[in-house]
N, C-alpha and C. Protein backbone atom coordinates (compact mmCIF):
# COMPACT_ATOMS: atom_id res chain seq x y z
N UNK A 1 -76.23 112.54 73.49
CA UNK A 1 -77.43 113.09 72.89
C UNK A 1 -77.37 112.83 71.38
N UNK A 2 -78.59 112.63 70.93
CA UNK A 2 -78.63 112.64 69.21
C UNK A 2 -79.96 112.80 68.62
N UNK A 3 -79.67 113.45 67.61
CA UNK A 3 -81.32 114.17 67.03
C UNK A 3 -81.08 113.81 65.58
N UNK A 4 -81.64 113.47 65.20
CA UNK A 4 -82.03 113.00 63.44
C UNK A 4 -83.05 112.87 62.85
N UNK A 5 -83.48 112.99 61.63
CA UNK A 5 -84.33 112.24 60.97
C UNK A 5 -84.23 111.11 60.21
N UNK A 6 -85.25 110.54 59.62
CA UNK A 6 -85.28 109.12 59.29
C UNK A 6 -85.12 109.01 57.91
N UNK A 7 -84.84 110.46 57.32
CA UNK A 7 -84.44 110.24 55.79
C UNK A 7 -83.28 110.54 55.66
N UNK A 8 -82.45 111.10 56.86
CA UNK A 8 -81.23 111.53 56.71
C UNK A 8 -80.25 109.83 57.64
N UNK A 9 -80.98 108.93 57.84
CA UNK A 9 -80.27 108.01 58.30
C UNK A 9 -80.08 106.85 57.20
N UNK A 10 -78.85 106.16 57.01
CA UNK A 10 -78.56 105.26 55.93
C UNK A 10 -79.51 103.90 56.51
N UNK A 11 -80.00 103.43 54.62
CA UNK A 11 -80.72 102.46 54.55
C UNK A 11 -80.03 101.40 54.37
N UNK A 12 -80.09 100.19 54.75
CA UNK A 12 -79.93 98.90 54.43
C UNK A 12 -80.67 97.64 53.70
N UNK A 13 -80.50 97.50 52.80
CA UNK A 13 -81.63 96.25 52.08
C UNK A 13 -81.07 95.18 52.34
N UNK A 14 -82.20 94.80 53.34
CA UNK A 14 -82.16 93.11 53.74
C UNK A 14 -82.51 92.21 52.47
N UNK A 15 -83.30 92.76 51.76
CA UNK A 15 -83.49 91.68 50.11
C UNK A 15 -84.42 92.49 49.60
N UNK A 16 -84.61 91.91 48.28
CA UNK A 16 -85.24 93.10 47.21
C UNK A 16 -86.54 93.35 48.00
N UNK A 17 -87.12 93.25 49.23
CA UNK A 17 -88.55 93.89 49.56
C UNK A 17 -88.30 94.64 50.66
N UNK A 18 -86.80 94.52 50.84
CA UNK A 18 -87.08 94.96 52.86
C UNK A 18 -85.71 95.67 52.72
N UNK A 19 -86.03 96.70 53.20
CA UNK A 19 -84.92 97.87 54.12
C UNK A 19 -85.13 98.01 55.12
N UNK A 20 -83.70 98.24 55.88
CA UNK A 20 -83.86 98.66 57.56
C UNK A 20 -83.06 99.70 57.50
N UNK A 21 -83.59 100.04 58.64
CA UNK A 21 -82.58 101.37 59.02
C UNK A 21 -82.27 101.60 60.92
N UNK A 22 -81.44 101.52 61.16
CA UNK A 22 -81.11 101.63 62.63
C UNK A 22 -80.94 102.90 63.10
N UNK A 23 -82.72 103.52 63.69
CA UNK A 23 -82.86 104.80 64.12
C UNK A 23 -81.63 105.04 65.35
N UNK A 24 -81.62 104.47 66.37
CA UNK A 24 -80.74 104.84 67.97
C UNK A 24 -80.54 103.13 68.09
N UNK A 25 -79.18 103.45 68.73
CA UNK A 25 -78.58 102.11 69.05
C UNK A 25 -77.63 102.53 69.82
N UNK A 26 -76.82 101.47 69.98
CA UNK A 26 -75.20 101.71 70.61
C UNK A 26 -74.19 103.16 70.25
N UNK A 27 -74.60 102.96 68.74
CA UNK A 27 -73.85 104.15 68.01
C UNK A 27 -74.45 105.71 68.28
N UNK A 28 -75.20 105.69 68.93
CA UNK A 28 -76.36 106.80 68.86
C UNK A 28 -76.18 107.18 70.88
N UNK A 29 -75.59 105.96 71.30
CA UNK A 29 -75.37 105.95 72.75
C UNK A 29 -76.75 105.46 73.87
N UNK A 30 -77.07 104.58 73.15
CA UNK A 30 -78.35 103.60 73.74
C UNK A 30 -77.71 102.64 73.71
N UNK A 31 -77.23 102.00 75.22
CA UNK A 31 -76.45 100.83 75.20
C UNK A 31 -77.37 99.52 75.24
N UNK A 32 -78.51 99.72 75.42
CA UNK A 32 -79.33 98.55 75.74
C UNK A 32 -80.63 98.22 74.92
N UNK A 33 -80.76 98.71 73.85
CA UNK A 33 -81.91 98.41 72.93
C UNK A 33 -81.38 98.87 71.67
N UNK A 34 -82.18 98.56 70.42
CA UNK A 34 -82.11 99.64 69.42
C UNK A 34 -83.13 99.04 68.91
N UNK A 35 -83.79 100.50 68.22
CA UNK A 35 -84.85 100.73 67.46
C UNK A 35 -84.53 101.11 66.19
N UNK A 36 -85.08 100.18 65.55
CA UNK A 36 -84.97 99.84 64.04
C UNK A 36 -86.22 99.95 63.50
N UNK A 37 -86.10 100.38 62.07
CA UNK A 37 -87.22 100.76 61.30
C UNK A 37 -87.06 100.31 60.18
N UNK A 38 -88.23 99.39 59.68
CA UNK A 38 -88.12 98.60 58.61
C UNK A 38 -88.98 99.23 57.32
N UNK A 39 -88.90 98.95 56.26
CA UNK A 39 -89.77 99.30 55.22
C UNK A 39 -90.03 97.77 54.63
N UNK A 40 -91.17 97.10 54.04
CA UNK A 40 -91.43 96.17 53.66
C UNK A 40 -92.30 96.84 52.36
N UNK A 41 -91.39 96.56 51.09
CA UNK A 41 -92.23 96.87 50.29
C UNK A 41 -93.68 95.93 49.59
N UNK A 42 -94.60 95.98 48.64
CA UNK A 42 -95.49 95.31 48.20
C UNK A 42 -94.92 93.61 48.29
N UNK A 43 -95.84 93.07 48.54
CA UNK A 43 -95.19 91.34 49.33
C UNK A 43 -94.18 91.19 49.84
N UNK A 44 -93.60 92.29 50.39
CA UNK A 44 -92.54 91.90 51.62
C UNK A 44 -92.53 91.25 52.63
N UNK A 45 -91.89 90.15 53.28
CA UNK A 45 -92.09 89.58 54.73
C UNK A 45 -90.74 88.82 54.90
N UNK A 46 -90.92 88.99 56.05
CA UNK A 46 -89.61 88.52 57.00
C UNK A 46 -89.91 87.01 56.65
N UNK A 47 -88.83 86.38 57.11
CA UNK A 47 -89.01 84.46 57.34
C UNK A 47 -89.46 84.32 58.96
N UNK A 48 -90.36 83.30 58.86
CA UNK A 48 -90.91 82.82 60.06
C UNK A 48 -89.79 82.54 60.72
N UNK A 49 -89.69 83.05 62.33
CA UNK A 49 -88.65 82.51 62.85
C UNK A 49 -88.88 83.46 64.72
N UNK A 50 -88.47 82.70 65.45
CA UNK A 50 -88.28 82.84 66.55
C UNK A 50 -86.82 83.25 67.57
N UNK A 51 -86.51 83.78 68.39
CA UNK A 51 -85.22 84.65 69.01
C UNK A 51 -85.39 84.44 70.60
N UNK A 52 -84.43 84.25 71.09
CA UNK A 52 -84.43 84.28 72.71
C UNK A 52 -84.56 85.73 73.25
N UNK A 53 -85.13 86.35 72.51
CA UNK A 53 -85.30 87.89 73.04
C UNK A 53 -86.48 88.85 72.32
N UNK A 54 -87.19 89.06 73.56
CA UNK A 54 -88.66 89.68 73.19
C UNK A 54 -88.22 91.40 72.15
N UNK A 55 -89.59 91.93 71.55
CA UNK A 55 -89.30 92.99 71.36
C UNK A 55 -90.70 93.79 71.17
N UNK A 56 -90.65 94.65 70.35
CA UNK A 56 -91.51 96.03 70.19
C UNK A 56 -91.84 96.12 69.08
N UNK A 57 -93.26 96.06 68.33
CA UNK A 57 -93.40 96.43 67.13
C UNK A 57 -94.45 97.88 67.08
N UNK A 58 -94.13 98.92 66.50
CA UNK A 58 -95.17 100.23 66.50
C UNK A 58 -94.71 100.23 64.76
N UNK A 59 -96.26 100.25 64.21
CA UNK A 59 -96.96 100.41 62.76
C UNK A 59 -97.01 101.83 62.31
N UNK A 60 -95.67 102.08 61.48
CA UNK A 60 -95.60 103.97 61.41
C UNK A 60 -96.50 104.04 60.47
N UNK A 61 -96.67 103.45 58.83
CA UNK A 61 -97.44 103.49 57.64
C UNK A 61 -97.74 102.56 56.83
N UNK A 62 -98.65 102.33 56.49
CA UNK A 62 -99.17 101.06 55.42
C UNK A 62 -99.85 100.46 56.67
N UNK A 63 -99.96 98.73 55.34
CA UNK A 63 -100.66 98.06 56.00
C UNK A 63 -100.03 96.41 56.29
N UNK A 64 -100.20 95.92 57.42
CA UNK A 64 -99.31 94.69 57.24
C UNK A 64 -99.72 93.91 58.53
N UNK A 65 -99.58 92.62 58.32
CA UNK A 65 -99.81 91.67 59.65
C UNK A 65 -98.62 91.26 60.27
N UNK A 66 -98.89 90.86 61.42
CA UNK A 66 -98.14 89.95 62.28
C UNK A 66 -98.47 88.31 62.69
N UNK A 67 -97.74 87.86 62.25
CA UNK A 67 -98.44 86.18 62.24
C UNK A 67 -97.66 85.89 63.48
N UNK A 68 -98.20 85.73 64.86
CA UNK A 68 -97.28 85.12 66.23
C UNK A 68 -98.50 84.23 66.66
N UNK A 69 -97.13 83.02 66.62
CA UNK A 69 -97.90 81.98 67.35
C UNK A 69 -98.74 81.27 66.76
N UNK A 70 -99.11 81.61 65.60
CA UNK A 70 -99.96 80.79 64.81
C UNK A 70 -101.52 81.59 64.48
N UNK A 71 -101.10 82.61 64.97
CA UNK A 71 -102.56 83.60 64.38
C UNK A 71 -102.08 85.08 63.93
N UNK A 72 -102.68 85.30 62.95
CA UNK A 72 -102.44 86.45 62.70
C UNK A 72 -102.96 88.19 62.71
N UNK A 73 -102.18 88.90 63.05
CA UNK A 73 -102.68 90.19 63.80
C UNK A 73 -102.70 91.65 63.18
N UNK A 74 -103.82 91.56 62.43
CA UNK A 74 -103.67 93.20 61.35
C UNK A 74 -102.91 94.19 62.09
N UNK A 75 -102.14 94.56 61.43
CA UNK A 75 -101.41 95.76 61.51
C UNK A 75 -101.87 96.88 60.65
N UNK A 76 -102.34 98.05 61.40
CA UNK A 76 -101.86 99.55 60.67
C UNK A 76 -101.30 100.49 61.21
N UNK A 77 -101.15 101.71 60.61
CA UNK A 77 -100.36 103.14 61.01
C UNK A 77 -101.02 103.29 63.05
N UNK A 78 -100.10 103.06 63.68
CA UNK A 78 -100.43 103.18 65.33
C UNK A 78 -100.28 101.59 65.97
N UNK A 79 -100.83 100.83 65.37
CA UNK A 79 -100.79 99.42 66.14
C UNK A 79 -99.39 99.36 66.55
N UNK A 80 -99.54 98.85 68.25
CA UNK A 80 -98.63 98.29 68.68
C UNK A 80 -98.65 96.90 69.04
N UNK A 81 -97.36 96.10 68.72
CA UNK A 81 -97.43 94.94 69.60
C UNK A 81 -96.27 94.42 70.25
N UNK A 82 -95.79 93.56 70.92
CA UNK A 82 -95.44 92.74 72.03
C UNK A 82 -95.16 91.88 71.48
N UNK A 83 -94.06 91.57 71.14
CA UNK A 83 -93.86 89.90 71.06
C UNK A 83 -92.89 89.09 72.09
N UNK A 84 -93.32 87.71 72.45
CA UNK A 84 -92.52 87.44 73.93
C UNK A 84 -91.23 86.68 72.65
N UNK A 85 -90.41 86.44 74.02
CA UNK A 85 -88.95 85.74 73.47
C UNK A 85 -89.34 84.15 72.96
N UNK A 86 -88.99 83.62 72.30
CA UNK A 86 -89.19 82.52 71.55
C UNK A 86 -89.95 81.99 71.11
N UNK A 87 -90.80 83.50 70.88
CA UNK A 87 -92.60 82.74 69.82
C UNK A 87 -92.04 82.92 68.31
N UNK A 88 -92.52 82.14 68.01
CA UNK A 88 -92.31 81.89 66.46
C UNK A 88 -93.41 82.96 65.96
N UNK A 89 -92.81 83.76 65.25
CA UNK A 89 -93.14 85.24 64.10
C UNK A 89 -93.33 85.21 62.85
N UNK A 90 -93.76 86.34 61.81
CA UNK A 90 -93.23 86.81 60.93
C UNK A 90 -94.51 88.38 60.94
N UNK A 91 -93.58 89.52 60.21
CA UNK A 91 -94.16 90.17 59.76
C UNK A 91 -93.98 90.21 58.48
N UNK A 92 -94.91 90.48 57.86
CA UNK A 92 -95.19 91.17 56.58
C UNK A 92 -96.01 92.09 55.73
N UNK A 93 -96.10 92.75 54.57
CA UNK A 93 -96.85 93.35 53.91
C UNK A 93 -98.04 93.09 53.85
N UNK A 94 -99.26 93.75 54.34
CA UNK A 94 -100.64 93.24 54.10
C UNK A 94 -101.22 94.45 52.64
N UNK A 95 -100.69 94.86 52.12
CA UNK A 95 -100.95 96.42 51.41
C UNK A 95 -100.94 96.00 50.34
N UNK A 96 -100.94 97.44 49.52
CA UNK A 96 -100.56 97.80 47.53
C UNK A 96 -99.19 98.59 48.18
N UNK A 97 -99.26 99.56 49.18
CA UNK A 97 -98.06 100.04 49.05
C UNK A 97 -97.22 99.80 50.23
N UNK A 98 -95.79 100.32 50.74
CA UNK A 98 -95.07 99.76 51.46
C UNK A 98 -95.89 100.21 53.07
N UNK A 99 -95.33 98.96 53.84
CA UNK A 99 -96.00 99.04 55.37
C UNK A 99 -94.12 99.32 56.35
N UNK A 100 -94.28 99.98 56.70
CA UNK A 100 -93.09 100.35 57.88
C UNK A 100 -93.24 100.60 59.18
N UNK A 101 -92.41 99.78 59.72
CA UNK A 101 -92.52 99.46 61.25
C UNK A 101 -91.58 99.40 61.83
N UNK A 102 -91.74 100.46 62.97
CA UNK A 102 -90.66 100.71 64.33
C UNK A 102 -90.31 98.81 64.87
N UNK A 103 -89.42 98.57 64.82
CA UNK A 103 -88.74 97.21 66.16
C UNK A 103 -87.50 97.41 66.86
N UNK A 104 -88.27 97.52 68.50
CA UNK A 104 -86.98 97.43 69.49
C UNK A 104 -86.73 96.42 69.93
N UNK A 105 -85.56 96.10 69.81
CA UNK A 105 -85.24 95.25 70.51
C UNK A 105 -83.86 95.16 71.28
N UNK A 106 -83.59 94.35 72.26
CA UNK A 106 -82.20 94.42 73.52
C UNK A 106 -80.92 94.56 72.25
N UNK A 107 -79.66 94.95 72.41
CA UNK A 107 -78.75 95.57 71.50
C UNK A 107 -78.76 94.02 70.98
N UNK A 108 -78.54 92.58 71.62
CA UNK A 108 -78.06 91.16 71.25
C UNK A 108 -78.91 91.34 70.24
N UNK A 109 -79.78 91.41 69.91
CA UNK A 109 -81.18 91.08 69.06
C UNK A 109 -80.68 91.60 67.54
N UNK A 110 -80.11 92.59 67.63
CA UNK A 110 -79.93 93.45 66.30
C UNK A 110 -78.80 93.01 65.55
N UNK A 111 -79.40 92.07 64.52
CA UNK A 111 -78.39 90.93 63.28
C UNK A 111 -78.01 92.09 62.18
């Protein structure tokens, strides 16, 4: 069992726009996914890139797109999406202020 909040869990900066934070995982005793929560601050975005393993995106705050596949998919606070295993991605900041978003994905997935 494990109960937390999301300000009491340690942040990680992937580069000066992007923090993650690994809500439940392995460590948390979820052997088969983890859900990660990103912050993308003002022009934040991931690098285009594709994974042999699908996942989960839910839009907690801000505003930000999803570019899969070659089109891109407004994101706000509630949007969910689906992405299959080896479509070429990126999310990023569509905002003024930071956009943060839930991603699950299978435990392999989590770099």
């Amino acid at each position: 069992m494990f109960v937390s909040h999301r300000n009491e869990i340690e942040k990680k900066k992937i580069s000066e726009t992007i923090t993650k934070q690994v809500l439940v995982g392995p460590q948390q005793g979820w052997k088969d996914h983890v859900m990660r929560m990103f912050t993308l601050e003002r022009g934040g975005k991931a690098p285009h890139h594709a994974h042999p393993w699908q996942h989960i995106i839910y839009a907690v705050e801000g505003v930000g797109n999803l570019l899969m596949d070659g089109k891109d998919y407004p994101l706000t606070a509630g949007s969910v999406a689906y992405v299959p295993d080896d479509v070429v991605h990126q999310v990023s900041n569509a905002g003024d202020g930071k956009f943060v978003f839930i991603c699950i994905v299978p435990e392999r997935g989590d770099q």
